[in-house]
C-alpha atoms as a PDB file:
ATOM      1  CA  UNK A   1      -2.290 -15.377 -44.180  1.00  0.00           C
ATOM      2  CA  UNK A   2      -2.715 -12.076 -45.810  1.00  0.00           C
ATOM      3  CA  UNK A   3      -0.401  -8.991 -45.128  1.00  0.00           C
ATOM      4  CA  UNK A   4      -2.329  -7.018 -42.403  1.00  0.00           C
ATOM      5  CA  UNK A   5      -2.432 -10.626 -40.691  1.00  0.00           C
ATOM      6  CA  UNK A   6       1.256 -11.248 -40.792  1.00  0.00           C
ATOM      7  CA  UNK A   7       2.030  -7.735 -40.035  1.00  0.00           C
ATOM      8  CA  UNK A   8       0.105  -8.392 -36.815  1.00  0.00           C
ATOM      9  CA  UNK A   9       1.569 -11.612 -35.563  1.00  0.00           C
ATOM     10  CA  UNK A  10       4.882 -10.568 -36.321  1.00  0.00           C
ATOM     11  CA  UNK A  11       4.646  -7.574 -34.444  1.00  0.00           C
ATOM     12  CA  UNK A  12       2.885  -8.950 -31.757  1.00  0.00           C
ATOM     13  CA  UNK A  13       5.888 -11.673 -31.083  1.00  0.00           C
ATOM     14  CA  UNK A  14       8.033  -8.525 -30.997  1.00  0.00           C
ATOM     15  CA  UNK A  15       5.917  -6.344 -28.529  1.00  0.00           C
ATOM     16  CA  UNK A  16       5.537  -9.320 -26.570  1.00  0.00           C
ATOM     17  CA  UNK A  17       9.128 -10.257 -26.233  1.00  0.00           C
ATOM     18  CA  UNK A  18      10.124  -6.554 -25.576  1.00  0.00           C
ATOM     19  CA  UNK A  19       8.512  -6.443 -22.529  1.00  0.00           C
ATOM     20  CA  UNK A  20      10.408  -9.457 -20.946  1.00  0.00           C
ATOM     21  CA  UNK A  21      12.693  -8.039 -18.293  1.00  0.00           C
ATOM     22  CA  UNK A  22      16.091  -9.112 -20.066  1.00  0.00           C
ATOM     23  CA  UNK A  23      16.880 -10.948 -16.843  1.00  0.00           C
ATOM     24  CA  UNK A  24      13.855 -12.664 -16.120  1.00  0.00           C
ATOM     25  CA  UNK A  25      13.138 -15.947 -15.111  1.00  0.00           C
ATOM     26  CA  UNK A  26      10.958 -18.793 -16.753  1.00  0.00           C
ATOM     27  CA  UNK A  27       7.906 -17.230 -14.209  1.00  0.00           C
ATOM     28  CA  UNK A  28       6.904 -13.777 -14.824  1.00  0.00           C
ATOM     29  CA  UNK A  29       4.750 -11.166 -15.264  1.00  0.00           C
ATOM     30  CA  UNK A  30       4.700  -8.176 -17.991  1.00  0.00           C
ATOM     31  CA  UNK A  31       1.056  -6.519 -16.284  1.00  0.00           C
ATOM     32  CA  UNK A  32       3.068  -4.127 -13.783  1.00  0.00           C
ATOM     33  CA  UNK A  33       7.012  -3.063 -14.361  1.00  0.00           C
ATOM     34  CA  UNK A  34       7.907   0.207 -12.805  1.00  0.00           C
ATOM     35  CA  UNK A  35      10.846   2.089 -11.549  1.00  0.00           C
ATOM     36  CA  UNK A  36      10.317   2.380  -8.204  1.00  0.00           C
ATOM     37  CA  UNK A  37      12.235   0.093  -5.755  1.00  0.00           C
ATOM     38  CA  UNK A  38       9.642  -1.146  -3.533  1.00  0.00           C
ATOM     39  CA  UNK A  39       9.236  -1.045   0.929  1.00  0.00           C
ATOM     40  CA  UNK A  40      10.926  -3.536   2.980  1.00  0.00           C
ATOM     41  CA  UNK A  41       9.022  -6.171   4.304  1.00  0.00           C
ATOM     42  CA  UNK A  42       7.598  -5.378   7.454  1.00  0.00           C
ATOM     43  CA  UNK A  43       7.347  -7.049  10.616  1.00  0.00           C
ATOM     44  CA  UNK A  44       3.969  -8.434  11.986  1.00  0.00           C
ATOM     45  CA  UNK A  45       3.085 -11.771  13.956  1.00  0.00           C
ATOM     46  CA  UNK A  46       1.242 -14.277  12.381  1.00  0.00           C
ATOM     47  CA  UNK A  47      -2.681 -15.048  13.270  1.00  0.00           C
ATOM     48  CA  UNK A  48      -3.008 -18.555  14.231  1.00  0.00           C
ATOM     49  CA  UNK A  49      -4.498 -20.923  11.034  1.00  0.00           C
ATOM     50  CA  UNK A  50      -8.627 -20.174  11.953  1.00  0.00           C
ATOM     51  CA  UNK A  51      -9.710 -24.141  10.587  1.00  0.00           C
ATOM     52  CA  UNK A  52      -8.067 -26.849   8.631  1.00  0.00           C
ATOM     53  CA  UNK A  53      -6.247 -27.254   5.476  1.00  0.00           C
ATOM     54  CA  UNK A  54      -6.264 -23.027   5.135  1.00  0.00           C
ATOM     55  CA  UNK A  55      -2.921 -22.368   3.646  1.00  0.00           C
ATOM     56  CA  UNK A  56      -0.992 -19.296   4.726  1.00  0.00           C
ATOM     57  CA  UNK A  57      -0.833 -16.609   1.990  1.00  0.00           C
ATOM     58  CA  UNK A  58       2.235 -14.070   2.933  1.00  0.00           C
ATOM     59  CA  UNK A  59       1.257 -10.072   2.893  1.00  0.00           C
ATOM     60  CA  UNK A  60       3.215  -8.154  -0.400  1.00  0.00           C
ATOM     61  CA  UNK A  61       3.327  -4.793  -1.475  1.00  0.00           C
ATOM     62  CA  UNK A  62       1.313  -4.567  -4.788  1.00  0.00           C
ATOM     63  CA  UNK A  63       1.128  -1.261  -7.241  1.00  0.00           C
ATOM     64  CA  UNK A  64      -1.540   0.779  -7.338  1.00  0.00           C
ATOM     65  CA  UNK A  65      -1.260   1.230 -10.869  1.00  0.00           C
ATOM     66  CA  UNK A  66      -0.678   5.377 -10.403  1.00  0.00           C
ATOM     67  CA  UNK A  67       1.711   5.955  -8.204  1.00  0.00           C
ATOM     68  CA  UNK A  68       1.951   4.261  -4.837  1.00  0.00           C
ATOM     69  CA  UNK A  69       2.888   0.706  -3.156  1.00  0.00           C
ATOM     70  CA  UNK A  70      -0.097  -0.704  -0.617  1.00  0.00           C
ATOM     71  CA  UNK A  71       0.051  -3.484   1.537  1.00  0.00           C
ATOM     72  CA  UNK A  72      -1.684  -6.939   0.949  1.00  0.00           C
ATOM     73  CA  UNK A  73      -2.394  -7.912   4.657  1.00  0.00           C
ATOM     74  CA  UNK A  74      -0.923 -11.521   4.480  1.00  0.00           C
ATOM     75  CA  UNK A  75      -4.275 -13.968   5.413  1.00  0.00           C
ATOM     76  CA  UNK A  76      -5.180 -18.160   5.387  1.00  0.00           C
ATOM     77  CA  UNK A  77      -6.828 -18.980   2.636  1.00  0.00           C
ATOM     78  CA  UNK A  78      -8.751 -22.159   1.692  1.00  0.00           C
ATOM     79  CA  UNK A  79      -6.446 -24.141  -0.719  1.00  0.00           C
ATOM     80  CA  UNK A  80      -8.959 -24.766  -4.066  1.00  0.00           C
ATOM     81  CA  UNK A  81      -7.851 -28.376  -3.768  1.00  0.00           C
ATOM     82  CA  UNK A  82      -6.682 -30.558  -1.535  1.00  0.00           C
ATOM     83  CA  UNK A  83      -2.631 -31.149  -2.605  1.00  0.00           C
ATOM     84  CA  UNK A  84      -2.342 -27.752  -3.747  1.00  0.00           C
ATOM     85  CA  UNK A  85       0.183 -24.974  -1.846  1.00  0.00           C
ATOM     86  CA  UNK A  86       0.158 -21.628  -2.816  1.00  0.00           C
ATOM     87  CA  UNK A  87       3.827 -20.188  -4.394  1.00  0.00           C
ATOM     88  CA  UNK A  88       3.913 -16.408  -3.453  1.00  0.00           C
ATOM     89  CA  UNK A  89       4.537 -13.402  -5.676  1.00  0.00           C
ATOM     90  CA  UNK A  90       7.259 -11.672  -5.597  1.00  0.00           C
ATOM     91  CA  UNK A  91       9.375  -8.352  -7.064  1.00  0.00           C
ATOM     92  CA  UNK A  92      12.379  -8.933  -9.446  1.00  0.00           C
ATOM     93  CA  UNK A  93      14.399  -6.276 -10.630  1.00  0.00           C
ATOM     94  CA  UNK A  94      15.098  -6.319 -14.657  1.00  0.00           C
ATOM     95  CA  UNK A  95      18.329  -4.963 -16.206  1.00  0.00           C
ATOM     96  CA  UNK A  96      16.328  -1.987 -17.730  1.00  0.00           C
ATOM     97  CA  UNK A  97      16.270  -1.056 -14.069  1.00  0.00           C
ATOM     98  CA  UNK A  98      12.505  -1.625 -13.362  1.00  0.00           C
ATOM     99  CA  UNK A  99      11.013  -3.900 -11.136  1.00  0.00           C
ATOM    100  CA  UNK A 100       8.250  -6.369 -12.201  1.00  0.00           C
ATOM    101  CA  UNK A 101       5.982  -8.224  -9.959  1.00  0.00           C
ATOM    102  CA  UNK A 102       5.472 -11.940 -11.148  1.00  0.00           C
ATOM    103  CA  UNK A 103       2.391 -13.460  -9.879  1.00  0.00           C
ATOM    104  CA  UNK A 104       1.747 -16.085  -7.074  1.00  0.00           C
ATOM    105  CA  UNK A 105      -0.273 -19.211  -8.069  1.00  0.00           C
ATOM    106  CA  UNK A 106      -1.199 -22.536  -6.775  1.00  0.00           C
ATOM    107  CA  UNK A 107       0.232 -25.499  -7.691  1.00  0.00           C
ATOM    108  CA  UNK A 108       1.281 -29.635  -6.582  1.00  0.00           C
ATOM    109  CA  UNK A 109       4.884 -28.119  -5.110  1.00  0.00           C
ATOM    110  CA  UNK A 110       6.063 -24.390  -4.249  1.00  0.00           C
ATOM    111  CA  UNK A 111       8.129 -23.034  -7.002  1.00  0.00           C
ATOM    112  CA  UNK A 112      10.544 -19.539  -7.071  1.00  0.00           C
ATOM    113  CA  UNK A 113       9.663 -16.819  -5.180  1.00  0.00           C
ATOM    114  CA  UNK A 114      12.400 -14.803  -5.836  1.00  0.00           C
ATOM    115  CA  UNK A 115      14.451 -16.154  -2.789  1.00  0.00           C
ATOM    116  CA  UNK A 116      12.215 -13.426  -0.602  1.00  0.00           C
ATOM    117  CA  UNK A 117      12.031 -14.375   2.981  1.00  0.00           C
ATOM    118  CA  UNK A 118       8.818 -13.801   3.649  1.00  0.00           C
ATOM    119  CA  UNK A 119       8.780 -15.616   6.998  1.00  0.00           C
ATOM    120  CA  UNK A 120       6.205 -18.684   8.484  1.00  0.00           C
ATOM    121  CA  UNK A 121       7.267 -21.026   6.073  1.00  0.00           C
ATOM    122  CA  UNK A 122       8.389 -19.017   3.503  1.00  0.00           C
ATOM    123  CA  UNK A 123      12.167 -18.104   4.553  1.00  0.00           C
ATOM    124  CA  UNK A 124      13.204 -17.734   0.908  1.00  0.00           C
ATOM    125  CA  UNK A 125      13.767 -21.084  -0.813  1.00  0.00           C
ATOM    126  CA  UNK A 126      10.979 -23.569  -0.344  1.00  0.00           C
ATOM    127  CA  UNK A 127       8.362 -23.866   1.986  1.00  0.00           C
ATOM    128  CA  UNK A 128       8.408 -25.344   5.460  1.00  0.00           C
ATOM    129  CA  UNK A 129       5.358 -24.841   7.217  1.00  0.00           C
ATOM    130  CA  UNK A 130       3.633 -28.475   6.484  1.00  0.00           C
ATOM    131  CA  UNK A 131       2.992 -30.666   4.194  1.00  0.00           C
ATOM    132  CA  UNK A 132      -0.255 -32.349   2.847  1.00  0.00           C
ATOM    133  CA  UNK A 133      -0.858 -35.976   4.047  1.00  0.00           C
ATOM    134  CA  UNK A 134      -3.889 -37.379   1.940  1.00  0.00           C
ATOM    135  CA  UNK A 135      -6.706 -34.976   1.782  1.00  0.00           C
ATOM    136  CA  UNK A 136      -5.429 -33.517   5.196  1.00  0.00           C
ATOM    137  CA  UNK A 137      -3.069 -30.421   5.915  1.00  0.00           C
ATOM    138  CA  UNK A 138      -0.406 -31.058   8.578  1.00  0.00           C
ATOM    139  CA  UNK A 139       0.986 -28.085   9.758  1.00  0.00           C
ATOM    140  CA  UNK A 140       4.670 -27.431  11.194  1.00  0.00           C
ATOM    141  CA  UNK A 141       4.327 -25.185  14.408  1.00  0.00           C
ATOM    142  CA  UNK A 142       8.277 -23.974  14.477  1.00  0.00           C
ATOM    143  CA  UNK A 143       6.914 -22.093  11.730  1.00  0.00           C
ATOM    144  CA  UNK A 144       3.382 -21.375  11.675  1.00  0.00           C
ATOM    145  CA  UNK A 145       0.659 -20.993  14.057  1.00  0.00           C
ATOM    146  CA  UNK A 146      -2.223 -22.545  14.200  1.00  0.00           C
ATOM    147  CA  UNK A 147      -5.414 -22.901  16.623  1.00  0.00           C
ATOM    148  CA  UNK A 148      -5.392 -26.107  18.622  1.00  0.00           C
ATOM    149  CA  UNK A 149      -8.385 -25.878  19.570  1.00  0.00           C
ATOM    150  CA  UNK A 150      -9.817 -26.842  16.069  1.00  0.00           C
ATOM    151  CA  UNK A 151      -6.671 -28.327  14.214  1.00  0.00           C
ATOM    152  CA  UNK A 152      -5.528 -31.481  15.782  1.00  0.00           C
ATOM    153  CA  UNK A 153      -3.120 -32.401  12.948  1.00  0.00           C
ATOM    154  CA  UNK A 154       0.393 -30.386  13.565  1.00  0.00           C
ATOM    155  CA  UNK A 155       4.155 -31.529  13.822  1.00  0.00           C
ATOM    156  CA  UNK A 156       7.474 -30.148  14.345  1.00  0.00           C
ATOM    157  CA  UNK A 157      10.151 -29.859  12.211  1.00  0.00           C
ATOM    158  CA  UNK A 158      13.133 -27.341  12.899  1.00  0.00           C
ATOM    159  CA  UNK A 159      15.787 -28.399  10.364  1.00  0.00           C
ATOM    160  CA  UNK A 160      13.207 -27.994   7.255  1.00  0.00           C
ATOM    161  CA  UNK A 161      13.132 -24.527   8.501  1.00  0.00           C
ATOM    162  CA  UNK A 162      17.544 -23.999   8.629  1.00  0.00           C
ATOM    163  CA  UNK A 163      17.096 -26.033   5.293  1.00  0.00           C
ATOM    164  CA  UNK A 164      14.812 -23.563   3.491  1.00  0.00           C
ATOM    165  CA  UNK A 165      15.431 -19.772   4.852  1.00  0.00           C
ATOM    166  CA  UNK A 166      17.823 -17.405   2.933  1.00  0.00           C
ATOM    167  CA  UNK A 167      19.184 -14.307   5.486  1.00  0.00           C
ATOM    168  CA  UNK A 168      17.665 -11.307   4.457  1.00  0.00           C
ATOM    169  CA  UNK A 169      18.773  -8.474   6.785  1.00  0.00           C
ATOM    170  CA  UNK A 170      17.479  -5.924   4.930  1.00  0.00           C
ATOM    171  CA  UNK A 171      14.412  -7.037   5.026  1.00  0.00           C
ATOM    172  CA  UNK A 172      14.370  -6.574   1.112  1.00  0.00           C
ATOM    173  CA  UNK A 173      10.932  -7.304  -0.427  1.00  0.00           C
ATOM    174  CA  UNK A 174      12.502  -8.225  -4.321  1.00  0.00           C
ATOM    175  CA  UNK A 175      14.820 -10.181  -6.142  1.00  0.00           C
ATOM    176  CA  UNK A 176      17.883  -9.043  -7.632  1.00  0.00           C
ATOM    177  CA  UNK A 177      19.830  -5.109  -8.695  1.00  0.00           C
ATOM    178  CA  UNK A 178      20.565  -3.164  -5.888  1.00  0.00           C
ATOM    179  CA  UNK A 179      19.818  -4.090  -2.067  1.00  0.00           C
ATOM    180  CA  UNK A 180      17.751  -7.102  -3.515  1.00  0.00           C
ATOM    181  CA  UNK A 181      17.945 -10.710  -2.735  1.00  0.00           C
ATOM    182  CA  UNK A 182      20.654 -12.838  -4.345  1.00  0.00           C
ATOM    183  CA  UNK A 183      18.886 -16.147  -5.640  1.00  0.00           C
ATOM    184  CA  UNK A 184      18.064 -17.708  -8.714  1.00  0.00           C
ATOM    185  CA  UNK A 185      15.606 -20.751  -9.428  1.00  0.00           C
ATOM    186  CA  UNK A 186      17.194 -24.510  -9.031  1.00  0.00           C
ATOM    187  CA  UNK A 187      16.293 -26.241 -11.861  1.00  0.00           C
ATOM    188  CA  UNK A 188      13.398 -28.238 -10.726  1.00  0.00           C
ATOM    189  CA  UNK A 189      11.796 -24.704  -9.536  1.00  0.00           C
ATOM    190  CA  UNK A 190      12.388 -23.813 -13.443  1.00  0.00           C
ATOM    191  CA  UNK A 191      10.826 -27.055 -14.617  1.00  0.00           C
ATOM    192  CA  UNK A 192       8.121 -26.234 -12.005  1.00  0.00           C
ATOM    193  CA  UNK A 193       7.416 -22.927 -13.613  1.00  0.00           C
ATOM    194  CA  UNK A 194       6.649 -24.037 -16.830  1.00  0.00           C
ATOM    195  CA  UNK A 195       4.181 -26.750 -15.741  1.00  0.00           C
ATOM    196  CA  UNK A 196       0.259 -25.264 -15.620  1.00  0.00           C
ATOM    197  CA  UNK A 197      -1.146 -23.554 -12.504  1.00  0.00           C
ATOM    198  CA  UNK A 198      -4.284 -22.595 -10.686  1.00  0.00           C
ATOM    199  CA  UNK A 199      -4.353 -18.404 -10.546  1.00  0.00           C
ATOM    200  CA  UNK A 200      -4.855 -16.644  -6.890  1.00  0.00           C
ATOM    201  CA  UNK A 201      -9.017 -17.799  -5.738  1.00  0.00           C
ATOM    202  CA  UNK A 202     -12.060 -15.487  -5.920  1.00  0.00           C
ATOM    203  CA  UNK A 203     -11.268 -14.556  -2.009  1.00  0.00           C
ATOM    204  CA  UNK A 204      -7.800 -13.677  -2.467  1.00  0.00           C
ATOM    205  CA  UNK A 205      -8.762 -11.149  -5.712  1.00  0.00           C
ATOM    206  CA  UNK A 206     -11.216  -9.679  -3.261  1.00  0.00           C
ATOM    207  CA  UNK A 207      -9.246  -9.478  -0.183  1.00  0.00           C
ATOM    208  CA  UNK A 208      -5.859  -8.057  -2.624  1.00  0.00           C
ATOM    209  CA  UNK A 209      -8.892  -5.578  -3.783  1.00  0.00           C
ATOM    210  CA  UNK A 210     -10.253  -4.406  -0.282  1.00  0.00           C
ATOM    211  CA  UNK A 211      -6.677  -3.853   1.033  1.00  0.00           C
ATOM    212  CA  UNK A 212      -6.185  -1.466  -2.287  1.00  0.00           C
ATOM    213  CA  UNK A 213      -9.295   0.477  -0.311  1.00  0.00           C
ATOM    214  CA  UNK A 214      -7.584   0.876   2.825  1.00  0.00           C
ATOM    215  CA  UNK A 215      -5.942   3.946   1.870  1.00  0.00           C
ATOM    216  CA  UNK A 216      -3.676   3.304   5.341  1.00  0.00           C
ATOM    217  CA  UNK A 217      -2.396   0.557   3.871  1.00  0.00           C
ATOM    218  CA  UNK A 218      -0.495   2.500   1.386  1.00  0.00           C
ATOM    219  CA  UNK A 219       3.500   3.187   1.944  1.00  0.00           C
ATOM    220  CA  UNK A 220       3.194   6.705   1.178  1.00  0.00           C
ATOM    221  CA  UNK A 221       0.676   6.489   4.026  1.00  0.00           C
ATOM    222  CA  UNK A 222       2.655   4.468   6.324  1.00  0.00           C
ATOM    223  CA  UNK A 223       5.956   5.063   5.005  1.00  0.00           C
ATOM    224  CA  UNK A 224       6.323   0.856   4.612  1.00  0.00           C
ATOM    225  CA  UNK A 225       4.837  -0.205   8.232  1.00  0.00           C
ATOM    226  CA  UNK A 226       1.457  -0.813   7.128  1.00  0.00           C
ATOM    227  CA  UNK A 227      -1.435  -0.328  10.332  1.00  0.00           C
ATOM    228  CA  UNK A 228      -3.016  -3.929   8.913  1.00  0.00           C
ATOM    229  CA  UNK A 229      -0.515  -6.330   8.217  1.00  0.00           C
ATOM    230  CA  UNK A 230      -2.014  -9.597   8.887  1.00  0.00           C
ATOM    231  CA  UNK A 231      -5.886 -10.960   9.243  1.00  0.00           C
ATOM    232  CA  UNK A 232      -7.196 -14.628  10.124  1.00  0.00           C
ATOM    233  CA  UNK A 233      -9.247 -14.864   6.751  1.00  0.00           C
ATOM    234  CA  UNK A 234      -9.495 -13.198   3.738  1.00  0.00           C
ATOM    235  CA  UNK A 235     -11.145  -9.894   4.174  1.00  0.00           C
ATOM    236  CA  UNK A 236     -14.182  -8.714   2.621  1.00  0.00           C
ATOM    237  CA  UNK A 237     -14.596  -5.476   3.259  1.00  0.00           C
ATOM    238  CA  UNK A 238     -12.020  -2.195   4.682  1.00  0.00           C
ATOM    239  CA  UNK A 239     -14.143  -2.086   8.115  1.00  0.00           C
ATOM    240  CA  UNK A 240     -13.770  -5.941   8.820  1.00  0.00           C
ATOM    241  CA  UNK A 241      -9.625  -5.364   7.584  1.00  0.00           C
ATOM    242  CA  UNK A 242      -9.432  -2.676   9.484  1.00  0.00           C
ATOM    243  CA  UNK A 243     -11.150  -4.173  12.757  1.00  0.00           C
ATOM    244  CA  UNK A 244      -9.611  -7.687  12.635  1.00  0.00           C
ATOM    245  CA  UNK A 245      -5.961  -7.223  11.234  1.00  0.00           C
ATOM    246  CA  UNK A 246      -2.676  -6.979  13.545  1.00  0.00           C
ATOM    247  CA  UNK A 247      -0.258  -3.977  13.214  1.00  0.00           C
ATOM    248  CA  UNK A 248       3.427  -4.508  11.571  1.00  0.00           C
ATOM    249  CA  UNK A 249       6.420  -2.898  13.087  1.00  0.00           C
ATOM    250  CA  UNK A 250       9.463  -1.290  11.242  1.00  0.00           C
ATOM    251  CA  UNK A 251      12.027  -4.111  10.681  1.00  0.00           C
ATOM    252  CA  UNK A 252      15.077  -3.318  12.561  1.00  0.00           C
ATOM    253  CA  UNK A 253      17.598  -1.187  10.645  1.00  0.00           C
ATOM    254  CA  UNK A 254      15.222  -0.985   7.859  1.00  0.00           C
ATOM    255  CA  UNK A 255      14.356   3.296   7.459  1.00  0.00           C
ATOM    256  CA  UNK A 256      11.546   4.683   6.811  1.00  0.00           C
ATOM    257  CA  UNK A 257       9.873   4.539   3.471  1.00  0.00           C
ATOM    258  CA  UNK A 258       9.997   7.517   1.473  1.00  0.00           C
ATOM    259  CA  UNK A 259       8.150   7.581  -2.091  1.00  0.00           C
ATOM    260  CA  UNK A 260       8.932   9.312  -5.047  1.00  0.00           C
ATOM    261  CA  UNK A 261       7.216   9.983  -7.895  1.00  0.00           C
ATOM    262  CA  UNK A 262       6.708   7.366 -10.947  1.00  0.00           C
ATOM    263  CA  UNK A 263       7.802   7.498 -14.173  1.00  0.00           C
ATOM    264  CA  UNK A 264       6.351   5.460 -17.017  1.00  0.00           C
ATOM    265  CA  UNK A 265       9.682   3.933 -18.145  1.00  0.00           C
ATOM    266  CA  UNK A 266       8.129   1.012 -19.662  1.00  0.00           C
ATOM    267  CA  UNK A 267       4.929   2.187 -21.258  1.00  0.00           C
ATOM    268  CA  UNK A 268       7.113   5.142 -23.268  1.00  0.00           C
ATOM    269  CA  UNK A 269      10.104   2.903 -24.438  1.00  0.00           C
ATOM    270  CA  UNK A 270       7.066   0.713 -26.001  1.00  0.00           C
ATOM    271  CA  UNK A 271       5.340   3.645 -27.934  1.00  0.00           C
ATOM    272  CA  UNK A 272       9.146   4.402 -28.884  1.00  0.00           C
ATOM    273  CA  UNK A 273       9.542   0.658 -30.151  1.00  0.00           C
ATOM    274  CA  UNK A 274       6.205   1.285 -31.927  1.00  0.00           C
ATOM    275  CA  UNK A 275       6.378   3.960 -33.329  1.00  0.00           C
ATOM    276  CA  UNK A 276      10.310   2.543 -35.057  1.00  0.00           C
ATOM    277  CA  UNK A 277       8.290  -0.819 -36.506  1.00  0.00           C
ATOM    278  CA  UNK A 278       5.468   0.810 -37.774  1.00  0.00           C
ATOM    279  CA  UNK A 279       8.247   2.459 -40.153  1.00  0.00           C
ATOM    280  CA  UNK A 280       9.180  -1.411 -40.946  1.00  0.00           C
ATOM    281  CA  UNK A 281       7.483  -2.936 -44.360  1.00  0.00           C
ATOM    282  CA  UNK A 282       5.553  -6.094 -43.293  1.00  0.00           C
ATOM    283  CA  UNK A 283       8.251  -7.980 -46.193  1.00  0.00           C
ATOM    284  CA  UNK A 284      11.014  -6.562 -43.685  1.00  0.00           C
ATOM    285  CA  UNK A 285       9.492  -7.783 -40.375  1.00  0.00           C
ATOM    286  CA  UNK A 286       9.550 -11.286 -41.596  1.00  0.00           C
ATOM    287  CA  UNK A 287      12.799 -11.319 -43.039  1.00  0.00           C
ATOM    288  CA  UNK A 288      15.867 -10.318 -41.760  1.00  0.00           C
ATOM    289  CA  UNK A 289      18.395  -8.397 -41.455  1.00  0.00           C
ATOM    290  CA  UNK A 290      16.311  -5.233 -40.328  1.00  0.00           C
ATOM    291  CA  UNK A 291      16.911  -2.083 -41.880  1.00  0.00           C
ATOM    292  CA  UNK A 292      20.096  -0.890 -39.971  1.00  0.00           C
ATOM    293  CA  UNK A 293      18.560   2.228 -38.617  1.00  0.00           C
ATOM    294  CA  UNK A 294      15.857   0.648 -37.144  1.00  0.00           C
ATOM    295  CA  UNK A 295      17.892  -2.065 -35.516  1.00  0.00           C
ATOM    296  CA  UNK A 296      20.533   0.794 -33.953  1.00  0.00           C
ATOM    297  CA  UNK A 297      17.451   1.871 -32.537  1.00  0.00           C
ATOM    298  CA  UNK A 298      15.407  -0.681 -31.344  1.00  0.00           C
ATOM    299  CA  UNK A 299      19.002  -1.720 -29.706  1.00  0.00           C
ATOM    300  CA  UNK A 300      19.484   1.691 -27.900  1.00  0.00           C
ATOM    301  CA  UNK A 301      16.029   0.448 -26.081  1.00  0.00           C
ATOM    302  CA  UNK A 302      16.747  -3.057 -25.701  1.00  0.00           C
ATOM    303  CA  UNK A 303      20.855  -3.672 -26.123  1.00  0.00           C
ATOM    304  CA  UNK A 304      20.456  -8.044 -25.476  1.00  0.00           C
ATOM    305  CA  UNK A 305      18.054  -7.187 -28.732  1.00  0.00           C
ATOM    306  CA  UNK A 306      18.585 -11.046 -30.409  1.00  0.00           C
ATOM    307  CA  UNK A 307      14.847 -10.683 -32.733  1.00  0.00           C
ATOM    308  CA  UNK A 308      15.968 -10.375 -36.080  1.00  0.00           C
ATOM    309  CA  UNK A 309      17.621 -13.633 -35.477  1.00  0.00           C
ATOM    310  CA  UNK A 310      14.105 -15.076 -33.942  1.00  0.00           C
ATOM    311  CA  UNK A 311      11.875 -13.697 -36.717  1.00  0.00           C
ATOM    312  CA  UNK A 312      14.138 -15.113 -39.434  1.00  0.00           C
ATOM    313  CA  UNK A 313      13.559 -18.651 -37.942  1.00  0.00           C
ATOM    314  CA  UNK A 314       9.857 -17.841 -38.201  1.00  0.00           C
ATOM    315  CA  UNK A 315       9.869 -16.765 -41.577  1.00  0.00           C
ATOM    316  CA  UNK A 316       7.735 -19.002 -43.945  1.00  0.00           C
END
């Protein structure tokens, strides 16, 4: 490989592990890390399943990229296989002192979602609102609701529920720091994590896209008790959210949500680690140790720095 090419990979592998939240699990997600601690969960009642084998998708607050938290109006969504349950997203706090959102998917078993009680099903650890019996979802009415009229194939099952939910009080919408939700993955959920999964469908992109649109569905807006909280289906467009979804209410003893402005903690300690290992020679990226006033440097921006170590096991 010649030098530009090593010089590349090399500092790639270091980008990329410097934007790991330092205590991270084996799921996560480097797209969105900000300083903000995001709303409570709100409270909202759940529309009943619209046909079979939909799978309940729990609302979220998701970034706007800018500045702001919005609501994702929690929805049933066709699973896109039969066997598959859907593992919701979920906020985790890093020991920089952002928060990163790691990504839902879909996969054979729900993994870790952070411990966050997101309610029907999802109190936390788990999921307890059915299970798939051959091609057919059977849903558990002590904690979801469904329409009778069209799904014939329910049960009920309280002590899966007392089994699965971790107390959340506060209502708290992330995973670990301050006011966050003490959990951490079992190790199956870790081996889980690892395995390969199916990424949100084509109708929950669009309907995580229209509720970006719904400018009421934003906490600065709302101050965290978003006006559309819940629809039957994915939505397609802001007028058929806006007509068909149910209100939240405050969560009791939560306050109101007050905003404050963002600061791009992550994106400038990256230019800063840039801008120290563009000073490295490529012959000192791959070999260690670093020169020592790059590594007191690097280490003031990342202090559980252990890559010198890493790239000398990668050296040719």
């Amino acid at each position: 490989m010649n030098t530009f090419g090593m010089r590349f990979l090399y500092k790639t592998l270091v980008l990329a592990l410097f934007l790991v939240p330092t205590g991270g699990f084996a799921q996560f997600s480097i797209g969105i890390n900000i300083n903000i601690e995001p709303p409570a969960l709100p409270v909202y009642v759940q529309p009943p399943c619209p046909q079979p084998n939909f799978m309940w998708t729990p609302g979220y607050w998701a970034w706007d990229g800018v500045s702001d938290y919005y609501w994702v109006p929690g929805t049933w969504v066709a699973a896109p296989q039969p066997g598959y349950l859907w593992t919701p997203g979920y906020w985790g706090w890093g020991d920089d002192g952002n928060y990163i959102f790691h990504d839902g998917y879909w996969g054979t078993q729900v993994g870790f979602y952070g411990g966050v009680n997101y309610g029907f099903g999802y109190g936390g650890g788990g999921f307890a609102g059915g299970e798939w019996r051959g091609g057919v979802f059977a849903y558990n009415t002590a904690a979801v609701s469904v329409n009778t009229a069209v799904i014939r194939t329910t049960y009920v099952n309280t002590t899966v529920i007392n089994n699965t939910t971790i107390i959340n009080n506060n209502h708290a919408s992330f995973n670990g720091g301050p006011n966050g939700v003490v959990a951490k993955p079992t190790p199956q959920q870790q081996t889980f994590a690892t395995q390969p999964h199916l990424k949100p469908t084509p109708a929950q992109q669009q309907h995580e896209q229209v509720a970006k649109q719904d400018k009421s569905n934003f906490a600065s807006a709302n101050h965290g008790i978003p006006a559309h909280a819940a629809v039957a289906r994915p939505a397609t467009s802001v007028g058929e959210l806006q007509h068909s979804a149910v209100a939240a209410k405050a969560a009791p003893g939560v306050k109101p949500y007050v905003g404050r402005p963002a600061t791009p903690a992550q994106p400038a300690r990256m230019q800063r680690c840039l801008r120290i290992l563009r000073r490295i020679p490529s012959q000192r990226l791959i070999r260690s140790p670093w020169p020592k006033q790059h590594r007191r440097r690097l280490k003031s921006l990342y202090p559980r720095l252990v890559l010198p170590r890493l790239l000398h096991a990668l050296r040719p």
